[in-house]
PDB file of N, CA and C in Angstrom:
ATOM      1  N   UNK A   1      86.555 113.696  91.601  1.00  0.00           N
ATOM      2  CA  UNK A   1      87.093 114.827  92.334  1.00  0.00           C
ATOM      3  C   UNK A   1      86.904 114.561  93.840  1.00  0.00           C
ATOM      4  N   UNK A   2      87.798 114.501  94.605  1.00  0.00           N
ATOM      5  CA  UNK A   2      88.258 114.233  95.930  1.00  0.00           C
ATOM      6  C   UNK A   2      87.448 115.305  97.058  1.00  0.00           C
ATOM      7  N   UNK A   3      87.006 115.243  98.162  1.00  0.00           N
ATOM      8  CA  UNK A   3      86.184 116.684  98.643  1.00  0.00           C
ATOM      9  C   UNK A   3      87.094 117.618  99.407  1.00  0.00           C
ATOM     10  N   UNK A   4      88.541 117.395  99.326  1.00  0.00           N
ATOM     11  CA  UNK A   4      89.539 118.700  99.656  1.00  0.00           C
ATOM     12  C   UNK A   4      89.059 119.580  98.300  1.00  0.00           C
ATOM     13  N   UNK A   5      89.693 119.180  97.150  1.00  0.00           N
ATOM     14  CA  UNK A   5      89.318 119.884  96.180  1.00  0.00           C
ATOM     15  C   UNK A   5      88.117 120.633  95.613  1.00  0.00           C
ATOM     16  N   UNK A   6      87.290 119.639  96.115  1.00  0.00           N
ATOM     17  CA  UNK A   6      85.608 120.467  95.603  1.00  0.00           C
ATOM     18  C   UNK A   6      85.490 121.631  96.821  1.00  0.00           C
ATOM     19  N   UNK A   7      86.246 121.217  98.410  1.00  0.00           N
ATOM     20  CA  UNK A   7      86.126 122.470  99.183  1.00  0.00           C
ATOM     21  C   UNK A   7      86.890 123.925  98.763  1.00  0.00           C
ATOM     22  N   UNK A   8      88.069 123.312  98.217  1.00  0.00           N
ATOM     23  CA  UNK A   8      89.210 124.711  97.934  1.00  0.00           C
ATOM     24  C   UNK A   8      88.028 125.165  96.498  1.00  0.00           C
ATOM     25  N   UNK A   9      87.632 124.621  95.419  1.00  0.00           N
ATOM     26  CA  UNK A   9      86.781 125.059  94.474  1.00  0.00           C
ATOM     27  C   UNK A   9      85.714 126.149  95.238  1.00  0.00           C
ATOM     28  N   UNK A  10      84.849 125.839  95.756  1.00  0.00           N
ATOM     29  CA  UNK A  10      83.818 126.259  96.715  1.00  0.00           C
ATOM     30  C   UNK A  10      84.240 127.787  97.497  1.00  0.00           C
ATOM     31  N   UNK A  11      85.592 127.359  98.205  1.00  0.00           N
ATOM     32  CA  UNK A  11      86.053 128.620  98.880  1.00  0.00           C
ATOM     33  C   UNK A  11      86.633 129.900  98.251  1.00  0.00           C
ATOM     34  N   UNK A  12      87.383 129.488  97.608  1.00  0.00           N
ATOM     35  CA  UNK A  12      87.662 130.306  96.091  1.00  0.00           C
ATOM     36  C   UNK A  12      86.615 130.813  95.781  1.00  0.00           C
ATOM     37  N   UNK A  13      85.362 130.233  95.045  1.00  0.00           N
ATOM     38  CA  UNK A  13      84.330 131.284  95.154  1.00  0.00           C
ATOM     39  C   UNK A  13      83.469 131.963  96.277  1.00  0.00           C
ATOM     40  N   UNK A  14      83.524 131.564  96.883  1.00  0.00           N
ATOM     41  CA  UNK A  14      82.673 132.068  98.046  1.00  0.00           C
ATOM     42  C   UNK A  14      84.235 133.905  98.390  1.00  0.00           C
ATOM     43  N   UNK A  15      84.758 133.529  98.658  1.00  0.00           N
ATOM     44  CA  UNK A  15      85.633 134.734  98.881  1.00  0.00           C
ATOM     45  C   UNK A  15      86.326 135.368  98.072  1.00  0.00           C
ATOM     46  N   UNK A  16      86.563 134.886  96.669  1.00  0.00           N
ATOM     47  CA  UNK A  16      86.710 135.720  95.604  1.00  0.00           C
ATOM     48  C   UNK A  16      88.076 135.612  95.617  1.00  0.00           C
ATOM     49  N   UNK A  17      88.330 134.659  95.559  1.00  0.00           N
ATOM     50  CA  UNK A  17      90.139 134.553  95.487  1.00  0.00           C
ATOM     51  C   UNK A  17      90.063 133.248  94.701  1.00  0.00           C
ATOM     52  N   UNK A  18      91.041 133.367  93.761  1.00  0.00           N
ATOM     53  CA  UNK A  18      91.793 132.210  92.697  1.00  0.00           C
ATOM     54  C   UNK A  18      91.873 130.627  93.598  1.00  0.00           C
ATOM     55  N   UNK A  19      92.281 129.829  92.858  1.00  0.00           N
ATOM     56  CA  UNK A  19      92.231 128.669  92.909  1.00  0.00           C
ATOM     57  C   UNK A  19      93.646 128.035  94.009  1.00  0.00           C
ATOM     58  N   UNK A  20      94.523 128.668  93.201  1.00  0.00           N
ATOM     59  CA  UNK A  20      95.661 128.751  93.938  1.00  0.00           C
ATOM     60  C   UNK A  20      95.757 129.476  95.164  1.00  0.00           C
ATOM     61  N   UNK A  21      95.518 130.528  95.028  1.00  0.00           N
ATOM     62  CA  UNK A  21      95.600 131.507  96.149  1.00  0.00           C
ATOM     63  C   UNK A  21      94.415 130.491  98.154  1.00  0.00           C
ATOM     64  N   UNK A  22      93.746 130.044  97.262  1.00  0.00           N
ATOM     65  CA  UNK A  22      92.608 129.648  98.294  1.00  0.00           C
ATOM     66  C   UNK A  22      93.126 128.152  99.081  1.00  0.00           C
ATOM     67  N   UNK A  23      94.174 127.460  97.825  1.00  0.00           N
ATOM     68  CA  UNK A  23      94.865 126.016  98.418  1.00  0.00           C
ATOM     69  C   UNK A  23      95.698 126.422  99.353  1.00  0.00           C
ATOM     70  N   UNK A  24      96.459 127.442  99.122  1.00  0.00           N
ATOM     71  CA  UNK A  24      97.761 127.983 100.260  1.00  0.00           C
ATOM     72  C   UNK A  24      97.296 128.638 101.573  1.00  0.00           C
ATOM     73  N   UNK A  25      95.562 129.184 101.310  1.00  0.00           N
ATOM     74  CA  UNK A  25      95.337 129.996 102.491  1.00  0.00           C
ATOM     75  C   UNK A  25      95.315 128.856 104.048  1.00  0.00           C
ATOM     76  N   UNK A  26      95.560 129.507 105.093  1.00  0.00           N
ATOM     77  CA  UNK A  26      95.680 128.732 105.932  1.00  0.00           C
ATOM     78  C   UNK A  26      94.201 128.319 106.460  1.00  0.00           C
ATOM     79  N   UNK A  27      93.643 129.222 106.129  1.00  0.00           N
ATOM     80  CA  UNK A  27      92.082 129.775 107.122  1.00  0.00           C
ATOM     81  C   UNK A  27      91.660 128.641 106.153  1.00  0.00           C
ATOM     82  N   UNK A  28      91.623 128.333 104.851  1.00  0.00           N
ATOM     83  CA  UNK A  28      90.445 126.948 103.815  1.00  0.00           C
ATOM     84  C   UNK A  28      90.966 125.680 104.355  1.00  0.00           C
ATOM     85  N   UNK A  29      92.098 125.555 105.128  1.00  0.00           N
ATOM     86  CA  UNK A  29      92.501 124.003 105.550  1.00  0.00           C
ATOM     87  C   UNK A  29      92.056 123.976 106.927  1.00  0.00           C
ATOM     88  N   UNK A  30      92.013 125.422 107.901  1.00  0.00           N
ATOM     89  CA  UNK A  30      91.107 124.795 109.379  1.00  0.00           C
ATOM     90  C   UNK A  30      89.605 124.900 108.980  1.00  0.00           C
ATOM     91  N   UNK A  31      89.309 125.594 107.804  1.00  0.00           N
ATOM     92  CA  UNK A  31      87.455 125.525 108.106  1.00  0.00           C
ATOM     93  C   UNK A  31      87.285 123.887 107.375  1.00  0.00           C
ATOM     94  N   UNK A  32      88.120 123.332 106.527  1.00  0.00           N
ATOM     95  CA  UNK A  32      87.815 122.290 105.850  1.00  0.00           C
ATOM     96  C   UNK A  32      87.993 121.059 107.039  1.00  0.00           C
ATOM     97  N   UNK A  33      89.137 121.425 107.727  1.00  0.00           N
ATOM     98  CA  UNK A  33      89.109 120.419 108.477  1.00  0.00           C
ATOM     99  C   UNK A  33      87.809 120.392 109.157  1.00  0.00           C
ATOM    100  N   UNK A  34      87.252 121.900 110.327  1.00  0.00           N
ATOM    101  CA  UNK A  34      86.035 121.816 110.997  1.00  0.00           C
ATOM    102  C   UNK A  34      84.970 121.336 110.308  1.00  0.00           C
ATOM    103  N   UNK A  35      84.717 121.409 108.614  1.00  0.00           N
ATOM    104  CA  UNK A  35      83.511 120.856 108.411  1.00  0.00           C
ATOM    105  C   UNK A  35      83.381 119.557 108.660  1.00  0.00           C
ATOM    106  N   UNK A  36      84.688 119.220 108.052  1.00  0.00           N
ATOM    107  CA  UNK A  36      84.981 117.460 108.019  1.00  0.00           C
ATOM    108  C   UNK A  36      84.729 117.186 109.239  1.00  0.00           C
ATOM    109  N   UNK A  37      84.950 117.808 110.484  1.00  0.00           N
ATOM    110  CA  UNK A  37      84.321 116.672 111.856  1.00  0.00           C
ATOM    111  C   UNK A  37      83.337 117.042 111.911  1.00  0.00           C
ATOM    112  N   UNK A  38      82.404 118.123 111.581  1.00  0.00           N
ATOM    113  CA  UNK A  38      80.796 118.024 112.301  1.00  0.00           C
ATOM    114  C   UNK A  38      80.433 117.575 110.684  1.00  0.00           C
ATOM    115  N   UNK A  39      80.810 117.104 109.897  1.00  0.00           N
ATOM    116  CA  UNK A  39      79.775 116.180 109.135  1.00  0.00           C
ATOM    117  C   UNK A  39      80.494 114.181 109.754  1.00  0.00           C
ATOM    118  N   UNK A  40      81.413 114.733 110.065  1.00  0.00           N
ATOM    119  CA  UNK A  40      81.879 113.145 110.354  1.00  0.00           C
ATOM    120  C   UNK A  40      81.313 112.772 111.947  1.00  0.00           C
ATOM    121  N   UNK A  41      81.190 113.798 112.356  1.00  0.00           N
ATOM    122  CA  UNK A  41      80.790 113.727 114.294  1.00  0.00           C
ATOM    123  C   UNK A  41      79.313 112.970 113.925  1.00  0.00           C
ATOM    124  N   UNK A  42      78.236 112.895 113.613  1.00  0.00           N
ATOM    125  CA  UNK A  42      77.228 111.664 113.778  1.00  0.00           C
ATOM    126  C   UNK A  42      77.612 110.563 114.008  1.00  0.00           C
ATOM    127  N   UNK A  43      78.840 109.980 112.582  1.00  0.00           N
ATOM    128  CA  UNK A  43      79.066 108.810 112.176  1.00  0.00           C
ATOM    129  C   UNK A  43      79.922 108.436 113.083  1.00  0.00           C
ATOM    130  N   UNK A  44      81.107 108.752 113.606  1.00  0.00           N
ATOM    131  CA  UNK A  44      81.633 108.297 114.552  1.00  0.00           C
ATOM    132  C   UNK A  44      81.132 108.432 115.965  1.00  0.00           C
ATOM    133  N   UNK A  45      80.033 109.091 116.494  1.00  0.00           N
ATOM    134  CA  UNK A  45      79.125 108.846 117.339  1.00  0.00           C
ATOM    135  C   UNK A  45      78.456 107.970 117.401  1.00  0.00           C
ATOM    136  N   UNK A  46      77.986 107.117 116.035  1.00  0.00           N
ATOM    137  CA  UNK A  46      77.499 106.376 116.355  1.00  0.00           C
ATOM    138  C   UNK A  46      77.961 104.875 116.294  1.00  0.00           C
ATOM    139  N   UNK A  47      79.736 105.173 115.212  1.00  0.00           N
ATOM    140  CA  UNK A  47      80.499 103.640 115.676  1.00  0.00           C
ATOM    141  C   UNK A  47      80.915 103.532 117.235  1.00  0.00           C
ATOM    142  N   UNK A  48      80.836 104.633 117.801  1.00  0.00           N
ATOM    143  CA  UNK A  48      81.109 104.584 119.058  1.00  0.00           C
ATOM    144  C   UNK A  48      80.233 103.705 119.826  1.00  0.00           C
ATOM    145  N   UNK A  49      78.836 104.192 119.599  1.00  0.00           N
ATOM    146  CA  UNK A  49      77.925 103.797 119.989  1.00  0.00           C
ATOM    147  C   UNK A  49      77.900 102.024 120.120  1.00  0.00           C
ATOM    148  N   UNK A  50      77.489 101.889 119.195  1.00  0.00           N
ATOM    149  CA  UNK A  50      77.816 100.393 118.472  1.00  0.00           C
ATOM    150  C   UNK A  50      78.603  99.650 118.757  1.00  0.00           C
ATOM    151  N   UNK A  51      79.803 100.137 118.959  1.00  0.00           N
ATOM    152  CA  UNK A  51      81.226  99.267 119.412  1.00  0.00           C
ATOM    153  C   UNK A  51      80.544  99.173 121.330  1.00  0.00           C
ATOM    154  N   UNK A  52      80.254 100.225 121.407  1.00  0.00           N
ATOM    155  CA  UNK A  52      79.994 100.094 122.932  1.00  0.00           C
ATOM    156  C   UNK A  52      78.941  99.167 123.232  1.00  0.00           C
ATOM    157  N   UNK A  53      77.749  98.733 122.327  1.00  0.00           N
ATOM    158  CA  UNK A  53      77.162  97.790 122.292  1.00  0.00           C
ATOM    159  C   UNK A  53      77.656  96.289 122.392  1.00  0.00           C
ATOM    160  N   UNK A  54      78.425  96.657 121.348  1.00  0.00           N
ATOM    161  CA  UNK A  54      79.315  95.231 121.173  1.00  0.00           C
ATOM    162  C   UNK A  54      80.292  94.855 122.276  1.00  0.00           C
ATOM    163  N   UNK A  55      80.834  95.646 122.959  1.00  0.00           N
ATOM    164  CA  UNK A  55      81.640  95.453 124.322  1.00  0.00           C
ATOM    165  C   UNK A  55      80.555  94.990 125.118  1.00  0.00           C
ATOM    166  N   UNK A  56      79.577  95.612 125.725  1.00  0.00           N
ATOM    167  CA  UNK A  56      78.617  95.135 126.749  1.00  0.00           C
ATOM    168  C   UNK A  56      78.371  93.940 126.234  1.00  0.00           C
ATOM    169  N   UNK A  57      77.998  93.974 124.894  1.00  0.00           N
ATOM    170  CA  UNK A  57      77.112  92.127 124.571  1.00  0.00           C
ATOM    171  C   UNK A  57      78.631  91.283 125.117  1.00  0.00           C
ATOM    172  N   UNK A  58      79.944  91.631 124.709  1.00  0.00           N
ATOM    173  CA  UNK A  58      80.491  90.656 125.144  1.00  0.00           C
ATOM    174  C   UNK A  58      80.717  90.762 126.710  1.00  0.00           C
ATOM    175  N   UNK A  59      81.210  90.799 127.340  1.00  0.00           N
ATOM    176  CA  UNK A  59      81.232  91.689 128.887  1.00  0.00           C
ATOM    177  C   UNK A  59      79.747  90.347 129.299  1.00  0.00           C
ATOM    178  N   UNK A  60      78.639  90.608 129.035  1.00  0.00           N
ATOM    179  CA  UNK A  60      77.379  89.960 129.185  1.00  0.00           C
ATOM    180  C   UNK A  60      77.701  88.806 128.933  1.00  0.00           C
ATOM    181  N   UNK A  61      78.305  87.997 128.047  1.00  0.00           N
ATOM    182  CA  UNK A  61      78.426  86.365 127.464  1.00  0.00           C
ATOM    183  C   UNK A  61      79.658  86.152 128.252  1.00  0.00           C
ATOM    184  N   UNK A  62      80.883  86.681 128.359  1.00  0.00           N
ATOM    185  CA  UNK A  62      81.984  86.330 129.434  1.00  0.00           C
ATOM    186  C   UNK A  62      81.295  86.271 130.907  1.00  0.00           C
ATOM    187  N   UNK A  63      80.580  87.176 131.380  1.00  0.00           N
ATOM    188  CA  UNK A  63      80.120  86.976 132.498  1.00  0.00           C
ATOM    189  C   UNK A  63      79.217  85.529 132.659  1.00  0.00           C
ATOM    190  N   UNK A  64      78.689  85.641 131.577  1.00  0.00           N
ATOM    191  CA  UNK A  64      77.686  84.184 131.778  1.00  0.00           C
ATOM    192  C   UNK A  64      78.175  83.060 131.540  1.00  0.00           C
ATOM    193  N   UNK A  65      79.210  82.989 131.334  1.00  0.00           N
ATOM    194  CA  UNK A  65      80.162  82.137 130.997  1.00  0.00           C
ATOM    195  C   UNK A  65      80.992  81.689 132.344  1.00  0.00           C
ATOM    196  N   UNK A  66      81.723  82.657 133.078  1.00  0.00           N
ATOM    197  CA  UNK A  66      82.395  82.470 134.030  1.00  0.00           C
ATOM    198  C   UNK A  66      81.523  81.912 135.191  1.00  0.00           C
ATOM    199  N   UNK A  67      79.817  82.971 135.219  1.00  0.00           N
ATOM    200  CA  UNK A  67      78.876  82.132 136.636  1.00  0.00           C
ATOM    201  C   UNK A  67      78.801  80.746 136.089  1.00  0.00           C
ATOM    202  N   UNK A  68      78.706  80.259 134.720  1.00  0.00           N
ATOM    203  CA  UNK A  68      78.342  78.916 134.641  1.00  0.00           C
ATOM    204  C   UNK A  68      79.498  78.043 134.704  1.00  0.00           C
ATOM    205  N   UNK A  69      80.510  78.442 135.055  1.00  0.00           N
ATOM    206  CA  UNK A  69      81.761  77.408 135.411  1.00  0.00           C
ATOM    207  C   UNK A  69      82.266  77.454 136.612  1.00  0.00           C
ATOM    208  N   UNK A  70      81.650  78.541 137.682  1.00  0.00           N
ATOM    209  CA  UNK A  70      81.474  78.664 139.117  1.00  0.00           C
ATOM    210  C   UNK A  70      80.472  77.784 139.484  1.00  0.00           C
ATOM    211  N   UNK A  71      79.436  78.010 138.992  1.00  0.00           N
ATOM    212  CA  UNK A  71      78.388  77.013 139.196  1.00  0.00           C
ATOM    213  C   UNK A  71      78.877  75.403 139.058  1.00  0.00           C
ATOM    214  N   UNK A  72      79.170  75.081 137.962  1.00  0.00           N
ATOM    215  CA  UNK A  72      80.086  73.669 137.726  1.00  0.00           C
ATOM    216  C   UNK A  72      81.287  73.403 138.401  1.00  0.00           C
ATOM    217  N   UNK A  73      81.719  74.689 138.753  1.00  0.00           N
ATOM    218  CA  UNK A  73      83.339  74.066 139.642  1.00  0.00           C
ATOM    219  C   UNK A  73      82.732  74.412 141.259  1.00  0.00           C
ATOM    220  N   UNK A  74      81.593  74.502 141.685  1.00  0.00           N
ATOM    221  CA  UNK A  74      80.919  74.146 143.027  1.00  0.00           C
ATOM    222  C   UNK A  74      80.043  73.194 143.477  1.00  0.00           C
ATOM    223  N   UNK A  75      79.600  73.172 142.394  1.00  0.00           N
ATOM    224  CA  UNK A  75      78.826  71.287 141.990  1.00  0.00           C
ATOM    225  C   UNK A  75      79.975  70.021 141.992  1.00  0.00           C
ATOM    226  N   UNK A  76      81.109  70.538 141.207  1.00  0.00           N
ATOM    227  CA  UNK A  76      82.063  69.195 141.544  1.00  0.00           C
ATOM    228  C   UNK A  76      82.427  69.392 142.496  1.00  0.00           C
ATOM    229  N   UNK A  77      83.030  70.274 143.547  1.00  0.00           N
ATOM    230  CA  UNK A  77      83.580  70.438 144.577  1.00  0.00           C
ATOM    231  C   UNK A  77      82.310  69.937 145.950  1.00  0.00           C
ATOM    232  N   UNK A  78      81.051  70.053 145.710  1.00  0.00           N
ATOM    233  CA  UNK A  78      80.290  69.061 146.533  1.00  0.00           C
ATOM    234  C   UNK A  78      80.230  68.115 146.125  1.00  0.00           C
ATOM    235  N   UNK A  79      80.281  67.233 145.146  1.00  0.00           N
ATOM    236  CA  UNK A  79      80.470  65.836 144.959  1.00  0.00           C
ATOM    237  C   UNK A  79      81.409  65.280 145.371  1.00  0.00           C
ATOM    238  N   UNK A  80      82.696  66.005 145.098  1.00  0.00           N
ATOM    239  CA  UNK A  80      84.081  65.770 145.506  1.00  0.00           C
ATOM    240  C   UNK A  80      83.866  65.045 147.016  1.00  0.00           C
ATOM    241  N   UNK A  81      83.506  66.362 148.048  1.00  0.00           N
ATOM    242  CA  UNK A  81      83.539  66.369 148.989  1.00  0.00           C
ATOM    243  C   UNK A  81      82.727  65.157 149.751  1.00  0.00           C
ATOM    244  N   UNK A  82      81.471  65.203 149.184  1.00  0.00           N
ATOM    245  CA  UNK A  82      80.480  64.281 149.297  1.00  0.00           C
ATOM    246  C   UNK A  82      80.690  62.734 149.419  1.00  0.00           C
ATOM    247  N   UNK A  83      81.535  62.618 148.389  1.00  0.00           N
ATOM    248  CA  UNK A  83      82.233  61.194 148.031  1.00  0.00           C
ATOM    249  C   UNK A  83      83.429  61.039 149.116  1.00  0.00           C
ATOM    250  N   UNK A  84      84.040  62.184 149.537  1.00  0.00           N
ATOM    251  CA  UNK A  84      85.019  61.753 150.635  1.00  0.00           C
ATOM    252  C   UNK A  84      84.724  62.171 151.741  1.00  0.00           C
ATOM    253  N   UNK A  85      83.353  62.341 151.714  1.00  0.00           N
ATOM    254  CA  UNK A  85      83.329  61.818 153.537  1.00  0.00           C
ATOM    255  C   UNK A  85      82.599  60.735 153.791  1.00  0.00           C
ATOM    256  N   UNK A  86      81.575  60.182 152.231  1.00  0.00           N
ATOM    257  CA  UNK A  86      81.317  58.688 151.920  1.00  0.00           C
ATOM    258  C   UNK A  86      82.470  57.617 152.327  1.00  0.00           C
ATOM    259  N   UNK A  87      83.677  58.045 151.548  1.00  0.00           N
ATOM    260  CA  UNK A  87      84.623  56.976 151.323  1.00  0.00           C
ATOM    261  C   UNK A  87      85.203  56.897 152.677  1.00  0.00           C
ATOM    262  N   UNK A  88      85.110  58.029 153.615  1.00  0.00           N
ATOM    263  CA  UNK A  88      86.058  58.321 154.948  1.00  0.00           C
ATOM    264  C   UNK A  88      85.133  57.214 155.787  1.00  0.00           C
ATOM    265  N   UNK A  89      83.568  57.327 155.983  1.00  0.00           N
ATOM    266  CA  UNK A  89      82.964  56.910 157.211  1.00  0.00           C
ATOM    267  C   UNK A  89      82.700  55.480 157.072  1.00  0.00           C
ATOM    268  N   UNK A  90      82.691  55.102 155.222  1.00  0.00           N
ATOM    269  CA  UNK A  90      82.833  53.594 155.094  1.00  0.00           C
ATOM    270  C   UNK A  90      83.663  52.764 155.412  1.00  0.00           C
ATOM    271  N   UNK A  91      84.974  53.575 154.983  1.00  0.00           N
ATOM    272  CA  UNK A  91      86.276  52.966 155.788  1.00  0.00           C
ATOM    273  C   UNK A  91      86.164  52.605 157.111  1.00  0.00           C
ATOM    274  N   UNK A  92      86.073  53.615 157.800  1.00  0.00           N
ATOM    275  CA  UNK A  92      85.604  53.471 159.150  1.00  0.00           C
ATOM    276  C   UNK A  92      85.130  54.453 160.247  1.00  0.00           C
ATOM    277  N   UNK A  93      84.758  55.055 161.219  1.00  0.00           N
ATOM    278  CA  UNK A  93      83.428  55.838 161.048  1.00  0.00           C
ATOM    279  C   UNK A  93      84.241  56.811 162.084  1.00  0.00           C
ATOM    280  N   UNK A  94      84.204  58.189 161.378  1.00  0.00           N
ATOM    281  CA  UNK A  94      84.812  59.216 161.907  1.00  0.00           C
ATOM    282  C   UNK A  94      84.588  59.906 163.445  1.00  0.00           C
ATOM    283  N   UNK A  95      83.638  59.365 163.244  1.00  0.00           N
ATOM    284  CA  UNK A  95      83.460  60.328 165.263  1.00  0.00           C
ATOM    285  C   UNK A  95      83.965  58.805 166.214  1.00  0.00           C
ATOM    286  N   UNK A  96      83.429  59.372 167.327  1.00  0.00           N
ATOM    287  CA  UNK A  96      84.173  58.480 168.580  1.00  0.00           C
ATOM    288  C   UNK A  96      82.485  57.375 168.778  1.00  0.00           C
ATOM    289  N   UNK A  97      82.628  56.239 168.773  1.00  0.00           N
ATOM    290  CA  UNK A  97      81.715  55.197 169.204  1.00  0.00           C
ATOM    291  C   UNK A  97      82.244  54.393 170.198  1.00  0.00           C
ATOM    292  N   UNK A  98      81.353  54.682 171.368  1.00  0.00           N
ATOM    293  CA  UNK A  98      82.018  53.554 172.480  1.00  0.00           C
ATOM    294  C   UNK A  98      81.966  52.146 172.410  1.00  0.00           C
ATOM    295  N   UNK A  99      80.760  52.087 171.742  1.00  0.00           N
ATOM    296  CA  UNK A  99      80.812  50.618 171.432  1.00  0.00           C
ATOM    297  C   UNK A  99      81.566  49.843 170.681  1.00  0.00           C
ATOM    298  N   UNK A 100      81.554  50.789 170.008  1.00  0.00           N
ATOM    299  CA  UNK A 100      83.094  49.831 168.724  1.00  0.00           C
ATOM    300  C   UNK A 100      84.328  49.954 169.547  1.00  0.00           C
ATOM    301  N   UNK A 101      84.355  51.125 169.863  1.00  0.00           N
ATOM    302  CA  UNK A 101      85.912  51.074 171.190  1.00  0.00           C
ATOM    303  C   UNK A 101      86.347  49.804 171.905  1.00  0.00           C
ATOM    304  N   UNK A 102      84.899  49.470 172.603  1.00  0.00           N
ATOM    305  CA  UNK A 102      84.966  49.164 173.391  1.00  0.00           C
ATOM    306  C   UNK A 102      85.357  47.412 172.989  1.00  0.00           C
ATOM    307  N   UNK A 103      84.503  47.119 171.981  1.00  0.00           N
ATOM    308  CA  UNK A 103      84.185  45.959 171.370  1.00  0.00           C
ATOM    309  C   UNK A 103      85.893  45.297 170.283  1.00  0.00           C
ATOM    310  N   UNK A 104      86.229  46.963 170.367  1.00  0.00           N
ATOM    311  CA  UNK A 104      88.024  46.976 169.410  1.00  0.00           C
ATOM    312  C   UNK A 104      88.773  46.320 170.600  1.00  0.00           C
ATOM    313  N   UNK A 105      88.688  46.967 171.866  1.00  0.00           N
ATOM    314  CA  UNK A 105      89.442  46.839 172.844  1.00  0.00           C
ATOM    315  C   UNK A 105      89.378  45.118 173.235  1.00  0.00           C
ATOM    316  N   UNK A 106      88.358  44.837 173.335  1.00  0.00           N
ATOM    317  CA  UNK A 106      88.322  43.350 174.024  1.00  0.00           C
ATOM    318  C   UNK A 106      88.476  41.968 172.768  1.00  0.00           C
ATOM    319  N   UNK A 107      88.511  42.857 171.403  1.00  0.00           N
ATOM    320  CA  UNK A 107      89.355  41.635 170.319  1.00  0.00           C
ATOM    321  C   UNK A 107      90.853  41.921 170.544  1.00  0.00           C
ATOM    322  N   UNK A 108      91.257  43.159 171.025  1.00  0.00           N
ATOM    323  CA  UNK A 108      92.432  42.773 171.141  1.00  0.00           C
ATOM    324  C   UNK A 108      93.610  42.592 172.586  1.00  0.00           C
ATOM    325  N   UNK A 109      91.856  42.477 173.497  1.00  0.00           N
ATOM    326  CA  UNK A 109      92.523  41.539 174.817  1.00  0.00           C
ATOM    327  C   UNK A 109      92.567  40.243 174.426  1.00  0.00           C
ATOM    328  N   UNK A 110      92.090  39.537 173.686  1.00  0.00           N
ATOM    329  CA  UNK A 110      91.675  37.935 173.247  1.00  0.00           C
ATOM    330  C   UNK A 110      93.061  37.816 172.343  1.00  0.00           C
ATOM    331  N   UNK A 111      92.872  38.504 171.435  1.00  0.00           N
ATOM    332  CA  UNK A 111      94.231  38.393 170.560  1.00  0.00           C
ATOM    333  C   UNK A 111      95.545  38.035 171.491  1.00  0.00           C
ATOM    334  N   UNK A 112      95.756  38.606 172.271  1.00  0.00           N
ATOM    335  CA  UNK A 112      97.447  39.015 173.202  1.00  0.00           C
ATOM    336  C   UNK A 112      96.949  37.791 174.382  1.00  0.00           C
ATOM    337  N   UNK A 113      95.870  37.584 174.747  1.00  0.00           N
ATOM    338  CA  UNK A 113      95.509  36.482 175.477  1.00  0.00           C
ATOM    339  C   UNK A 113      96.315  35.225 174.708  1.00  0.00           C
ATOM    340  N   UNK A 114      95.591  35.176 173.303  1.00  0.00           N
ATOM    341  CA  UNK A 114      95.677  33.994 172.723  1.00  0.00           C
ATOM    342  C   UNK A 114      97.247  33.874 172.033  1.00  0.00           C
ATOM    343  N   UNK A 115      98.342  35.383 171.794  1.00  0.00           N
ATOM    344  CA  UNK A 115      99.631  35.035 171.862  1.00  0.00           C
ATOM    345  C   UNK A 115     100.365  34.688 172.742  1.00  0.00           C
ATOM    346  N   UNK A 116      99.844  35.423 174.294  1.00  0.00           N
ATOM    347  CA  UNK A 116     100.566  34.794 175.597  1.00  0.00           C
ATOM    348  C   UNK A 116     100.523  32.609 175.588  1.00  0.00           C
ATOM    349  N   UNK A 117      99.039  32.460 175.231  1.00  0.00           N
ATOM    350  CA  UNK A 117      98.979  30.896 175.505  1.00  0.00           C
ATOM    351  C   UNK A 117     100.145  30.583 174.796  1.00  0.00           C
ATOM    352  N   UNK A 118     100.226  30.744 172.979  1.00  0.00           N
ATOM    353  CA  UNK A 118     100.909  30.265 172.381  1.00  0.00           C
ATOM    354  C   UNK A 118     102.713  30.233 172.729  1.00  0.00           C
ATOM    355  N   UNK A 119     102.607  31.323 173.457  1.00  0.00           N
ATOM    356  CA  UNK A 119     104.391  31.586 173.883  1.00  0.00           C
ATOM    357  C   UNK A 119     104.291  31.482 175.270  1.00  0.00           C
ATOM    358  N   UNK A 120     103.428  30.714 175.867  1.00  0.00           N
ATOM    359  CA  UNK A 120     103.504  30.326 177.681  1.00  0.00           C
ATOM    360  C   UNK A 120     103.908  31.484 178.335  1.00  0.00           C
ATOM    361  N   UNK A 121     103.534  32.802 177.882  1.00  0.00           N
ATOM    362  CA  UNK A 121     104.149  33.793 178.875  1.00  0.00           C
ATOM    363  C   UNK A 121     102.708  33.978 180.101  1.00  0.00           C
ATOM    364  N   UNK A 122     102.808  34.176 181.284  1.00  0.00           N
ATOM    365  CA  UNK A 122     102.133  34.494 182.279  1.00  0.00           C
ATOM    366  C   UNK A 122     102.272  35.693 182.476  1.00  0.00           C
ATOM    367  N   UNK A 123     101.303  36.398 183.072  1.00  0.00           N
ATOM    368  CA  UNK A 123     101.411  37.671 183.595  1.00  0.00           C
ATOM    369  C   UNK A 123     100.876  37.762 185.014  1.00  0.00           C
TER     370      UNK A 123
END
C-alpha cells in the first residue's frame, strides 16, 4: 500500500467521511502534500547539504590544480627566459663594451687595409 493511500485511509477516519468522499476532498491532497515536505524537508536538507560538500571538495581540487600549473607554467617561463638571455649574451654580449668596439673597429681597419693592398687602391 502506497502512502497517498494509507493517508486518504487515515483521513477518512480522522474526519469521519468515507473512503471515497476523502480521495476527492481537496483539503486531504494539500495536507498530504504539506506532510510530505516536512517529513521530506530533513532529507533534502541534507542532500543539499552534501552536494554542497561535494561542490566545495571539487572547487578545492580544481583550484589546486590550476595554482599547480601556474606554478609550472612560471617555472618554464623562467627557464625559457633564462636560457634566452644565456643563448643571447653567448652569441654575443648584449650591452655596449668599448673594448670589443673598439678592438671590432680596428679588425676591420686591417681588413679594408688589407683589400685596398690587394686592389692597389690608395686613399
Amino acid at each position: 500500500m502506497n502512502s497517498w493511500i494509507q493517508f486518504i485511509k487515515e483521513y477518512s477516519k480522522k474526519n469521519n467521511i468515507s473512503y471515497g468522499c476523502a480521495i476527492s476532498d481537496g483539503k486531504a491532497k494539500k495536507q498530504y502534500q504539506l506532510e510530505k515536505i516536512r517529513k521530506d524537508k530533513p532529507k533534502l536538507q541534507e542532500k543539499i547539504r552534501q552536494d554542497k560538500q561535494k561542490l566545495q571538495e571539487k572547487i578545492r581540487q580544481d583550484k589546486q590544480k590550476l595554482q599547480e600549473r601556474i606554478r609550472r607554467d612560471r617555472n618554464e617561463l623562467r627557464r625559457t627566459m633564462r636560457n634566452m638571455i644565456r643563448g643571447s649574451k653567448s652569441k654575443e654580449q648584449t650591452y655596449f663594451n668599448p673594448e670589443k668596439e673598439k678592438s671590432q673597429s680596428e679588425n676591420e681597419e686591417k681588413k679594408l687595409e688589407k683589400n685596398r693592398k690587394k686592389l692597389n687602391i690608395k686613399i
